[in-house]
N, C-alpha and C. Protein backbone atom coordinates (compact mmCIF):
# COMPACT_ATOMS: atom_id res chain seq x y z
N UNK A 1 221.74 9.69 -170.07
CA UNK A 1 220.80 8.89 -170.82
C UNK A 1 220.53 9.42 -172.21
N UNK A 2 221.00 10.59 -172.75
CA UNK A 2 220.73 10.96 -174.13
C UNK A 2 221.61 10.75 -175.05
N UNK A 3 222.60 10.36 -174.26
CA UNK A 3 223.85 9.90 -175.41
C UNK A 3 224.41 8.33 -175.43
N UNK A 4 224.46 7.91 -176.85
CA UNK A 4 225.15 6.81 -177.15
C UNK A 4 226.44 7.00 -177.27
N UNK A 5 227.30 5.45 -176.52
CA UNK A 5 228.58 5.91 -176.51
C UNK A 5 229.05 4.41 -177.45
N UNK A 6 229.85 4.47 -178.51
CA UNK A 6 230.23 3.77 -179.23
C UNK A 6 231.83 3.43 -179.13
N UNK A 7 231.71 2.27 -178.18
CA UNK A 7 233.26 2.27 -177.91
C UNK A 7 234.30 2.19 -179.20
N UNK A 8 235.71 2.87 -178.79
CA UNK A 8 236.32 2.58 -180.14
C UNK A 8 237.65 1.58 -179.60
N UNK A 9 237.99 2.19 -178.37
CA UNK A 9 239.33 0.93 -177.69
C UNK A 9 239.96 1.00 -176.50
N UNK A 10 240.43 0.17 -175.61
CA UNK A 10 240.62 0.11 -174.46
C UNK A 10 242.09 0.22 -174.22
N UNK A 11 242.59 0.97 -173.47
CA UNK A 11 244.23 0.95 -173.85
C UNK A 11 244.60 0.81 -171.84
N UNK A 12 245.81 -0.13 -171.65
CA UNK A 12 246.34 0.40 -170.90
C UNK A 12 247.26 1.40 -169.99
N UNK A 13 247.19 2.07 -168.71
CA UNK A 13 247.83 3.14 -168.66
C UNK A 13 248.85 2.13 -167.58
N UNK A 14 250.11 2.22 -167.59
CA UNK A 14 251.07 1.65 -166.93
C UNK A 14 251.98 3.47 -166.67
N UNK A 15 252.81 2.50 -165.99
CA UNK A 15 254.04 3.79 -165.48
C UNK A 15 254.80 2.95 -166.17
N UNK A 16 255.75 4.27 -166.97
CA UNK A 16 256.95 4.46 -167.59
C UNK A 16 258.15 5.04 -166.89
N UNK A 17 259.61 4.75 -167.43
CA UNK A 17 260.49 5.66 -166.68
C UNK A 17 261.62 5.48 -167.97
N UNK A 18 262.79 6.46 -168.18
CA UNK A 18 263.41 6.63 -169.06
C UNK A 18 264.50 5.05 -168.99
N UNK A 19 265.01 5.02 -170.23
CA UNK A 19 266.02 3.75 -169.95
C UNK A 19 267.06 3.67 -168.77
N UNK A 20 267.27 4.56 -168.60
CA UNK A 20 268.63 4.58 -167.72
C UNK A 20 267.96 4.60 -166.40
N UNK A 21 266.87 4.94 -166.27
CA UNK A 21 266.27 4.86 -164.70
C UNK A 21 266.55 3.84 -163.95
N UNK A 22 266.77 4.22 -162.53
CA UNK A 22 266.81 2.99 -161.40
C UNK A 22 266.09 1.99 -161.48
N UNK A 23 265.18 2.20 -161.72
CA UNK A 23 264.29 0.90 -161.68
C UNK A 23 263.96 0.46 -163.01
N UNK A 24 264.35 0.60 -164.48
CA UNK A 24 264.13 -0.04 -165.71
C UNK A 24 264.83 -1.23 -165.61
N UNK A 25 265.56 -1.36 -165.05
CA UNK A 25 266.32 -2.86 -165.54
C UNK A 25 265.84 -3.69 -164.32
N UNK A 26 265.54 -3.47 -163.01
CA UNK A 26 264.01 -4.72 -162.24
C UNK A 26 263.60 -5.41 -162.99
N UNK A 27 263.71 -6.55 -162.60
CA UNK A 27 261.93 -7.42 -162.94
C UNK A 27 261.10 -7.36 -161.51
N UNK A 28 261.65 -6.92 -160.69
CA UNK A 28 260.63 -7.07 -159.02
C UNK A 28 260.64 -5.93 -158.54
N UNK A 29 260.10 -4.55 -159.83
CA UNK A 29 259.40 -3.51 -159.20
C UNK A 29 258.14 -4.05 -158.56
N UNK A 30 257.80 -2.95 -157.40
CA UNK A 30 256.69 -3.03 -156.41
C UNK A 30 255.94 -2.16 -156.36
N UNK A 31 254.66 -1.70 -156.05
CA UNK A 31 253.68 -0.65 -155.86
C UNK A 31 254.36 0.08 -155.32
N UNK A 32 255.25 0.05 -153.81
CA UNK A 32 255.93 0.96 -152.78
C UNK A 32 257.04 1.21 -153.43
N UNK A 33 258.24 0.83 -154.69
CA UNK A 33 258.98 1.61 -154.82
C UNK A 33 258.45 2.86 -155.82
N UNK A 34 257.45 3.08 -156.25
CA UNK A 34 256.84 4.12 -156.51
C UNK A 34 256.94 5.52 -155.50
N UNK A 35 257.12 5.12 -154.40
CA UNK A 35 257.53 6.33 -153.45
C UNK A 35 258.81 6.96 -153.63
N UNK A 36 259.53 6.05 -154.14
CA UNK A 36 260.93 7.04 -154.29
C UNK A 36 261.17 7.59 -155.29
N UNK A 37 260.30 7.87 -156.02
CA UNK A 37 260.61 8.85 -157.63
C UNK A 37 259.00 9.18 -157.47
N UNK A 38 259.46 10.78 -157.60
CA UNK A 38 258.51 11.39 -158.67
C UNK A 38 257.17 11.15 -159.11
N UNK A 39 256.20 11.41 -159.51
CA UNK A 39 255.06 10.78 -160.81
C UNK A 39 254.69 11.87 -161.52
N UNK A 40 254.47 12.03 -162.60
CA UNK A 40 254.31 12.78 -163.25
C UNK A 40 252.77 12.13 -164.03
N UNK A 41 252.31 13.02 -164.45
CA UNK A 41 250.63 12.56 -165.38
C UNK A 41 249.90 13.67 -165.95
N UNK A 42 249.19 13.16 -167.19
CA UNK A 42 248.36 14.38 -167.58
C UNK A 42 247.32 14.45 -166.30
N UNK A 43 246.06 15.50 -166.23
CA UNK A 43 245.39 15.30 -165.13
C UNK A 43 244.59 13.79 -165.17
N UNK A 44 243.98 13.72 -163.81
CA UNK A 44 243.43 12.56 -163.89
C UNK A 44 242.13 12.40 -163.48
N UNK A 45 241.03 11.95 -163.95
CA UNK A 45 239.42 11.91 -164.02
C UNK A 45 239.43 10.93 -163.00
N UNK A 46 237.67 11.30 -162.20
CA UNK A 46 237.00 10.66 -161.67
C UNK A 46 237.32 9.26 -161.19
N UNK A 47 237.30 8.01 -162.44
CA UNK A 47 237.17 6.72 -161.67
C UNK A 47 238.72 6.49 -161.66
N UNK A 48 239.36 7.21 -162.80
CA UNK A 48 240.79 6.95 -163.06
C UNK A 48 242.01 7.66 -161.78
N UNK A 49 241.26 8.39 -161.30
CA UNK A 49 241.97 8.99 -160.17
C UNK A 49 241.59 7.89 -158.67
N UNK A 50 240.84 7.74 -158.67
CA UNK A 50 240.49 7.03 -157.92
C UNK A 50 241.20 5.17 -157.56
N UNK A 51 241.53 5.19 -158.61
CA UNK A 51 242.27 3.85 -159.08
C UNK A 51 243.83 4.18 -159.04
N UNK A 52 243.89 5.42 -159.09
CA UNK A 52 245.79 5.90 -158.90
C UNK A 52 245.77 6.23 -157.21
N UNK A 53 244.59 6.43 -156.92
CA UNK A 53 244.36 7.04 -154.86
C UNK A 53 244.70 5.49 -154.54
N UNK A 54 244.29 4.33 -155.02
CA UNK A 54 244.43 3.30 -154.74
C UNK A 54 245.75 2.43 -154.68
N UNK A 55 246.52 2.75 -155.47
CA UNK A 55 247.45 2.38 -155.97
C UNK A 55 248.51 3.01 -154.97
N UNK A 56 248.35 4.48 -154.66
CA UNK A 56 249.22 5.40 -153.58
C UNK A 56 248.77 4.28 -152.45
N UNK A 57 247.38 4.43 -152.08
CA UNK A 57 247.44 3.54 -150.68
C UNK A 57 248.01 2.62 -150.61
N UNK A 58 247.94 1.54 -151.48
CA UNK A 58 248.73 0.47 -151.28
C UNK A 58 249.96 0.87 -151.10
N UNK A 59 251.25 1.49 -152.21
CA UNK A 59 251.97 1.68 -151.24
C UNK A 59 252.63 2.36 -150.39
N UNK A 60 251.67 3.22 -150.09
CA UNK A 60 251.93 3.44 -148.37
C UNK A 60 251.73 2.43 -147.67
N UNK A 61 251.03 1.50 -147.70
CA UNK A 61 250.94 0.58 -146.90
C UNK A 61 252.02 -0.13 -146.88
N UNK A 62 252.65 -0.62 -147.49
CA UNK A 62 254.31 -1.25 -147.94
C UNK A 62 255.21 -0.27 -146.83
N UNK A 63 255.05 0.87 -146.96
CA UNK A 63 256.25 1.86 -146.35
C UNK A 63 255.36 2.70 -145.21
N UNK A 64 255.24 2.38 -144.32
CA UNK A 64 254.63 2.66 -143.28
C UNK A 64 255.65 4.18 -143.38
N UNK A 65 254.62 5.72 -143.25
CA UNK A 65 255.09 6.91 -143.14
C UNK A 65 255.54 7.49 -144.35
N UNK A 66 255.67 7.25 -145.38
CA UNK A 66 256.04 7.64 -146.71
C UNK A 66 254.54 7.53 -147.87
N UNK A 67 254.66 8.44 -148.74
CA UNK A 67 253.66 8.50 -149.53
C UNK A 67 254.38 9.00 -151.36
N UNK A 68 253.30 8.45 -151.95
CA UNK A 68 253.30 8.86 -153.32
C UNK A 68 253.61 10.35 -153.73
N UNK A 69 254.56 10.78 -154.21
CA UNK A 69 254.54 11.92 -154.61
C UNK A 69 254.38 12.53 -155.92
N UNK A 70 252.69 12.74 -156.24
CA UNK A 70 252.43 12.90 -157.05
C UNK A 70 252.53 14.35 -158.12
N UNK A 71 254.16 14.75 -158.08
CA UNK A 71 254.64 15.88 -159.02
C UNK A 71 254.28 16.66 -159.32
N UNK A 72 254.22 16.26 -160.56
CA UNK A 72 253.20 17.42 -161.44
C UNK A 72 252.38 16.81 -162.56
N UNK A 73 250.97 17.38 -162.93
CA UNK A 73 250.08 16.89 -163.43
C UNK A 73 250.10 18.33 -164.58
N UNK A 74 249.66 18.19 -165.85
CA UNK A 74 249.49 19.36 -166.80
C UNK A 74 248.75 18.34 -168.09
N UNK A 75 248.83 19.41 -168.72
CA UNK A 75 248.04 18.69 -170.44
C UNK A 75 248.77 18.73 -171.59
N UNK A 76 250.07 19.21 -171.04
CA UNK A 76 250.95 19.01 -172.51
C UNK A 76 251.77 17.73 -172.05
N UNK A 77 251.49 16.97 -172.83
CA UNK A 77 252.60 15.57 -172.76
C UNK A 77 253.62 15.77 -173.28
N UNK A 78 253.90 16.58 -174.32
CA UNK A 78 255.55 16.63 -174.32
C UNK A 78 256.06 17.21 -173.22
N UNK A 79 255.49 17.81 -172.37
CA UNK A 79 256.33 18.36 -171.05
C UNK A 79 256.73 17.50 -170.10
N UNK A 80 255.66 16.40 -169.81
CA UNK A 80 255.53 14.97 -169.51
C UNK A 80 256.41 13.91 -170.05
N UNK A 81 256.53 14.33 -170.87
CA UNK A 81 257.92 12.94 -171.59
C UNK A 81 259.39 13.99 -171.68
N UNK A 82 259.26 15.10 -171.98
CA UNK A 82 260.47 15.74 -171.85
C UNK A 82 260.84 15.14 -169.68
N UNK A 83 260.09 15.89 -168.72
CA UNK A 83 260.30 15.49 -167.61
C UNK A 83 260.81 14.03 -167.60
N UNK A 84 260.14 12.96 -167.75
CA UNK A 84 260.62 11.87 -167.57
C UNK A 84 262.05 11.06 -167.97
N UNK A 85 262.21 11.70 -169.43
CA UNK A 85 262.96 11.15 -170.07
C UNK A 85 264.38 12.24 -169.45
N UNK A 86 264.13 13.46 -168.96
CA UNK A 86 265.53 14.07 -168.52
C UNK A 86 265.89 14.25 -167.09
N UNK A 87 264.79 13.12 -166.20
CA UNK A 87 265.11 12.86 -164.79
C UNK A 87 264.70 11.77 -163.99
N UNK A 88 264.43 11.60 -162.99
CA UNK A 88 264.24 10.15 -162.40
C UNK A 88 262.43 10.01 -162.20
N UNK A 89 261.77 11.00 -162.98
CA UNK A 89 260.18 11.07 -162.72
C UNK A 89 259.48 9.87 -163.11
N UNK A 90 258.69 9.21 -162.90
CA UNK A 90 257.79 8.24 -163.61
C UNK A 90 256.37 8.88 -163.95
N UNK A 91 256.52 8.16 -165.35
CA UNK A 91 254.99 8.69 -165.71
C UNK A 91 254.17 8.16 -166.12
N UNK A 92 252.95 8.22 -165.57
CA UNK A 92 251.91 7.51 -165.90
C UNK A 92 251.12 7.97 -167.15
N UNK A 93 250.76 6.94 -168.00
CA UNK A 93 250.36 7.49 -169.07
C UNK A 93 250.18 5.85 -170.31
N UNK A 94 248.85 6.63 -171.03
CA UNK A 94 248.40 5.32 -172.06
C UNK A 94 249.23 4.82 -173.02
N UNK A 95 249.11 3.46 -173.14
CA UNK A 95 250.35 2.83 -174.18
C UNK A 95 250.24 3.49 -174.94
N UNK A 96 249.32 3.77 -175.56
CA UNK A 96 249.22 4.43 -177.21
C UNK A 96 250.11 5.32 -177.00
N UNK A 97 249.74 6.37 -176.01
CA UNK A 97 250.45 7.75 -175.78
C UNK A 97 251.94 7.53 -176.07
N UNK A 98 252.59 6.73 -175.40
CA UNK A 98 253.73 6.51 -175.59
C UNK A 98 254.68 5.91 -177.00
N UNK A 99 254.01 4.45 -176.99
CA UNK A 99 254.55 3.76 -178.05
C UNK A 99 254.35 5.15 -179.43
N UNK A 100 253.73 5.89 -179.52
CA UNK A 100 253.16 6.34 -180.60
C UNK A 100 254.15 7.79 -180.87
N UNK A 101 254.98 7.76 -180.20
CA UNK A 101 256.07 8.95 -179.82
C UNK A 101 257.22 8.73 -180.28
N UNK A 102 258.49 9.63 -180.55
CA UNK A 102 260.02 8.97 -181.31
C UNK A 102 260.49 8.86 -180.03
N UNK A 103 260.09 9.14 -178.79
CA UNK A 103 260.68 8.65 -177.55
C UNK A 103 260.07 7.55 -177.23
N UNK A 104 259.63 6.33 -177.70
CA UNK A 104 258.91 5.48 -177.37
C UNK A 104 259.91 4.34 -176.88
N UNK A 105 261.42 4.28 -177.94
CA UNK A 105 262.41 3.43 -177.74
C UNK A 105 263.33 3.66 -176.48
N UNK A 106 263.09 4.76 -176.15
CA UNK A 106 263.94 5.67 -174.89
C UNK A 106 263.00 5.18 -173.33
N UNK A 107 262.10 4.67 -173.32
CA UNK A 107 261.06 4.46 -172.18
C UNK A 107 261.06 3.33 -172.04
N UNK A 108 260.73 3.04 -170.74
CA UNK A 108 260.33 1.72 -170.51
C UNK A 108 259.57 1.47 -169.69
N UNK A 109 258.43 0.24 -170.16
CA UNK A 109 257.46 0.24 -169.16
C UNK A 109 258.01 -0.22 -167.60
N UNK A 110 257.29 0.08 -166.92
CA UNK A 110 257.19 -1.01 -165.39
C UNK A 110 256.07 -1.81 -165.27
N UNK A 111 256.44 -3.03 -164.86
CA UNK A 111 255.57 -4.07 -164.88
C UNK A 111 255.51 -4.08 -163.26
N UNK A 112 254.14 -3.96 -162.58
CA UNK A 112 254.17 -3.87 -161.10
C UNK A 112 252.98 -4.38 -161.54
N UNK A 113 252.55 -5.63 -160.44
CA UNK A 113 251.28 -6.66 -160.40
C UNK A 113 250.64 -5.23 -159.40
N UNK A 114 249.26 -4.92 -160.61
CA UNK A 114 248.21 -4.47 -159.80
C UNK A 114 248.54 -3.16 -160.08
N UNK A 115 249.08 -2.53 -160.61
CA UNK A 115 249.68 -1.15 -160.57
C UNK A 115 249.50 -0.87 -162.37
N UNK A 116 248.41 -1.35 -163.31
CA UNK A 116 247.88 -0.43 -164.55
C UNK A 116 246.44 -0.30 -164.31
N UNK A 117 246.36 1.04 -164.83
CA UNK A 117 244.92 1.22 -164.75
C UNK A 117 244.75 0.91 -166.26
N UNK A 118 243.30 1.46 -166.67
CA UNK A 118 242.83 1.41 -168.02
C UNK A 118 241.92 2.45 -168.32
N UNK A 119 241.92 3.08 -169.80
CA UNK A 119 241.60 4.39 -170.26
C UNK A 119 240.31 3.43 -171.05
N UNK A 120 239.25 4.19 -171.78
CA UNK A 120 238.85 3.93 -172.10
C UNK A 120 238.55 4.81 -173.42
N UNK A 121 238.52 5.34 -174.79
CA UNK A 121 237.91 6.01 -175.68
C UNK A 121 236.54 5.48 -176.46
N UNK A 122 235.83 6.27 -176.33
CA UNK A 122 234.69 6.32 -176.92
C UNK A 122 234.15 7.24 -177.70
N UNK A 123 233.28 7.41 -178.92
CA UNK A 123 232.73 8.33 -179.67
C UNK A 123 231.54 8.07 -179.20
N UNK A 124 231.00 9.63 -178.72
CA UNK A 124 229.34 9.97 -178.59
C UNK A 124 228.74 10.57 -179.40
N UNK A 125 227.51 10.08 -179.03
CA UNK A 125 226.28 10.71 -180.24
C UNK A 125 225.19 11.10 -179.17
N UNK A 126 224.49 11.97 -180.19
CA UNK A 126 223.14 12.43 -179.36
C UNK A 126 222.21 11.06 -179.67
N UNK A 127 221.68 10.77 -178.76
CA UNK A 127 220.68 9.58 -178.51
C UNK A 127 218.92 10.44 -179.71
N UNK A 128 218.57 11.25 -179.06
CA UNK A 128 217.67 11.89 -179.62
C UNK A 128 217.63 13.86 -179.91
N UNK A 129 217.70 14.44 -180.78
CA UNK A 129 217.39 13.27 -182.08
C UNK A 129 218.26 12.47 -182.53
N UNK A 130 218.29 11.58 -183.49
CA UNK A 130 218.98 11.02 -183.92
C UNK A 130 220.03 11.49 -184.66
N UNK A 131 220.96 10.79 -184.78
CA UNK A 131 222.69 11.30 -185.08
C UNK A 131 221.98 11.55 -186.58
N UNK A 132 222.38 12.48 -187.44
CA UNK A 132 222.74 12.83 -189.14
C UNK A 132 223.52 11.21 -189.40
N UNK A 133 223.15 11.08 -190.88
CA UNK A 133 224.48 10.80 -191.74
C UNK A 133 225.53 10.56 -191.60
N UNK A 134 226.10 11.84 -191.32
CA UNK A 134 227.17 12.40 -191.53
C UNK A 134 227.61 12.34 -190.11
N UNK A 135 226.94 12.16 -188.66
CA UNK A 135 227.99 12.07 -187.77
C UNK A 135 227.94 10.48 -187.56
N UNK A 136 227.15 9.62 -188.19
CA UNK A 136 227.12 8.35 -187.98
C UNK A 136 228.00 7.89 -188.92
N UNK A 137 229.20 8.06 -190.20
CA UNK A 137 229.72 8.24 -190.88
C UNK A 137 231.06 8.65 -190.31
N UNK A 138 230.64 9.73 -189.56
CA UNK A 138 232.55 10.06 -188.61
C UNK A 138 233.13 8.96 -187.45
N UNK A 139 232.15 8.66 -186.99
CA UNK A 139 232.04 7.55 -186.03
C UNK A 139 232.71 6.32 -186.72
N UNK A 140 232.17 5.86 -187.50
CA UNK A 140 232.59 4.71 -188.69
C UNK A 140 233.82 5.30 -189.23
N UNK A 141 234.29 6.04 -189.52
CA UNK A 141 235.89 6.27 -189.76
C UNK A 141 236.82 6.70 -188.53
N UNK A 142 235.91 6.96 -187.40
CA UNK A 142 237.18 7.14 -186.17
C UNK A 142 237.37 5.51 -185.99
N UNK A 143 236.54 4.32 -186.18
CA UNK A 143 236.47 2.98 -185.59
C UNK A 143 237.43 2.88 -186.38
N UNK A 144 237.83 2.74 -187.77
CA UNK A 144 238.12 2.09 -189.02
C UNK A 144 240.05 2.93 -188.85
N UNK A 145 239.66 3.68 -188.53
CA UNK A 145 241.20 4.92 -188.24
C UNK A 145 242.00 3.68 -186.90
N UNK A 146 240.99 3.52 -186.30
CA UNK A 146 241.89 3.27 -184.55
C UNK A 146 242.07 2.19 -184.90
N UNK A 147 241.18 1.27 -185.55
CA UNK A 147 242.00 -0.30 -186.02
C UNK A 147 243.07 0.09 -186.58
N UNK A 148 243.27 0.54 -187.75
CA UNK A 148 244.11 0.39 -188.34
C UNK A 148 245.57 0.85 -187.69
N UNK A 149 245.26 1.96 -186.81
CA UNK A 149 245.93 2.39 -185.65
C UNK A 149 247.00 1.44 -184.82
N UNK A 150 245.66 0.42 -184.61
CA UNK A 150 245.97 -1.02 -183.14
C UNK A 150 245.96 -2.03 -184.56
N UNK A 151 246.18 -2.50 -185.88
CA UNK A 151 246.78 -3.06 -186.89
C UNK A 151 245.78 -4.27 -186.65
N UNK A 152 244.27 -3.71 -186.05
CA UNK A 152 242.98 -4.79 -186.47
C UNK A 152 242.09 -4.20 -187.76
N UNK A 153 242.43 -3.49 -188.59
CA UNK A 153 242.15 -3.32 -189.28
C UNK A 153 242.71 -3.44 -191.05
C-alpha cells in the first residue's frame, strides 16, 4: 500500500526454439509436445510460475506418465539463448527479450493455444512521502524510452 506502480508495458512470454528445431516448422505444436525437449528460463516469480505449473499440468495431462522438464533456470540470458540456439532446449522468455537480440532472426516463436504467459513492467514510487521531481521525471522518461522502444512513441 505505500507504493505507486506506474505501468510502463505488457509483453508476452511465449516459448522459443532455434530455427532448425523439430518443432519450428509445425503449425500444430501442442502444450504436451513440450515434454520432449528441454525448457530452459530465467527464474520464475510467484504468479508467473504458477501459470508455467499450469501449463506443465496440462501437458501431462495429454501424456499420461511423462512430465515437463524444466532444465535449467539462471539470470544470464545469454546462457539461455546460447543453450537454445546450440540444442534442442526451448525457452521461455519475453518478446522483447528476444526480438531485441542479433539472435532474434535465428529463433522462432511457438504458437501453442494457451501456452503464453505475460510479464508485466512497471516503475514504482514511494506513495508517501511523495516522489521528488526528479524521480517523477525518471518515470516520465522510462514511459517515453519504452514507447519509443514498442515504436508508440
Amino acid at each position: 500500500g505505500g507504493l505507486d506502480a506506474t505501468p510502463l508495458y505488457v509483453d508476452e512470454v511465449p516459448f522459443w526454439v532455434r530455427s532448425g528445431h523439430p518443432l519450428a516448422q509445425r503449425s500444430d505444436v501442442r502444450t504436451s509436445d513440450l515434454i520432449d525437449y528441454p525448457i530452459v528460463s530465467q527464474f520464475l516469480p510467484g504468479q508467473f510460475r504458477a501459470w508455467f505449473e499450469g501449463v506443465c499440468e496440462s501437458a501431462a495431462k495429454e501424456r499420461p506418465g511423462r512430465r515437463v522438464n524444466h532444465a535449467q533456470q539462471c539470470t544470464s540470458y545469454s546462457v539461455l539463448l546460447r543453450l537454445t540456439l546450440d540444442s534442442d532446449a526451448i525457452l521461455l522468455a519475453p518478446v522483447q527479450n528476444v526480438v531485441t537480440t542479433p539472435a532474434a532472426n535465428r529463433l522462432v516463436r511457438l504458437r501453442i493455444p494457451g501456452a503464453t504467459g505475460q510479464t508485466r513492467l512497471s516503475a514504482f514510487t514511494l506513495r508517501s512521502p511523495s516522489p521528488p521531481p526528479l524521480a517523477r521525471r525518471f518515470v516520465a522518461v522510462m514511459q517515453e524510452a519504452v514507447g519509443a522502444v514498442l515504436g508508440q512513441g
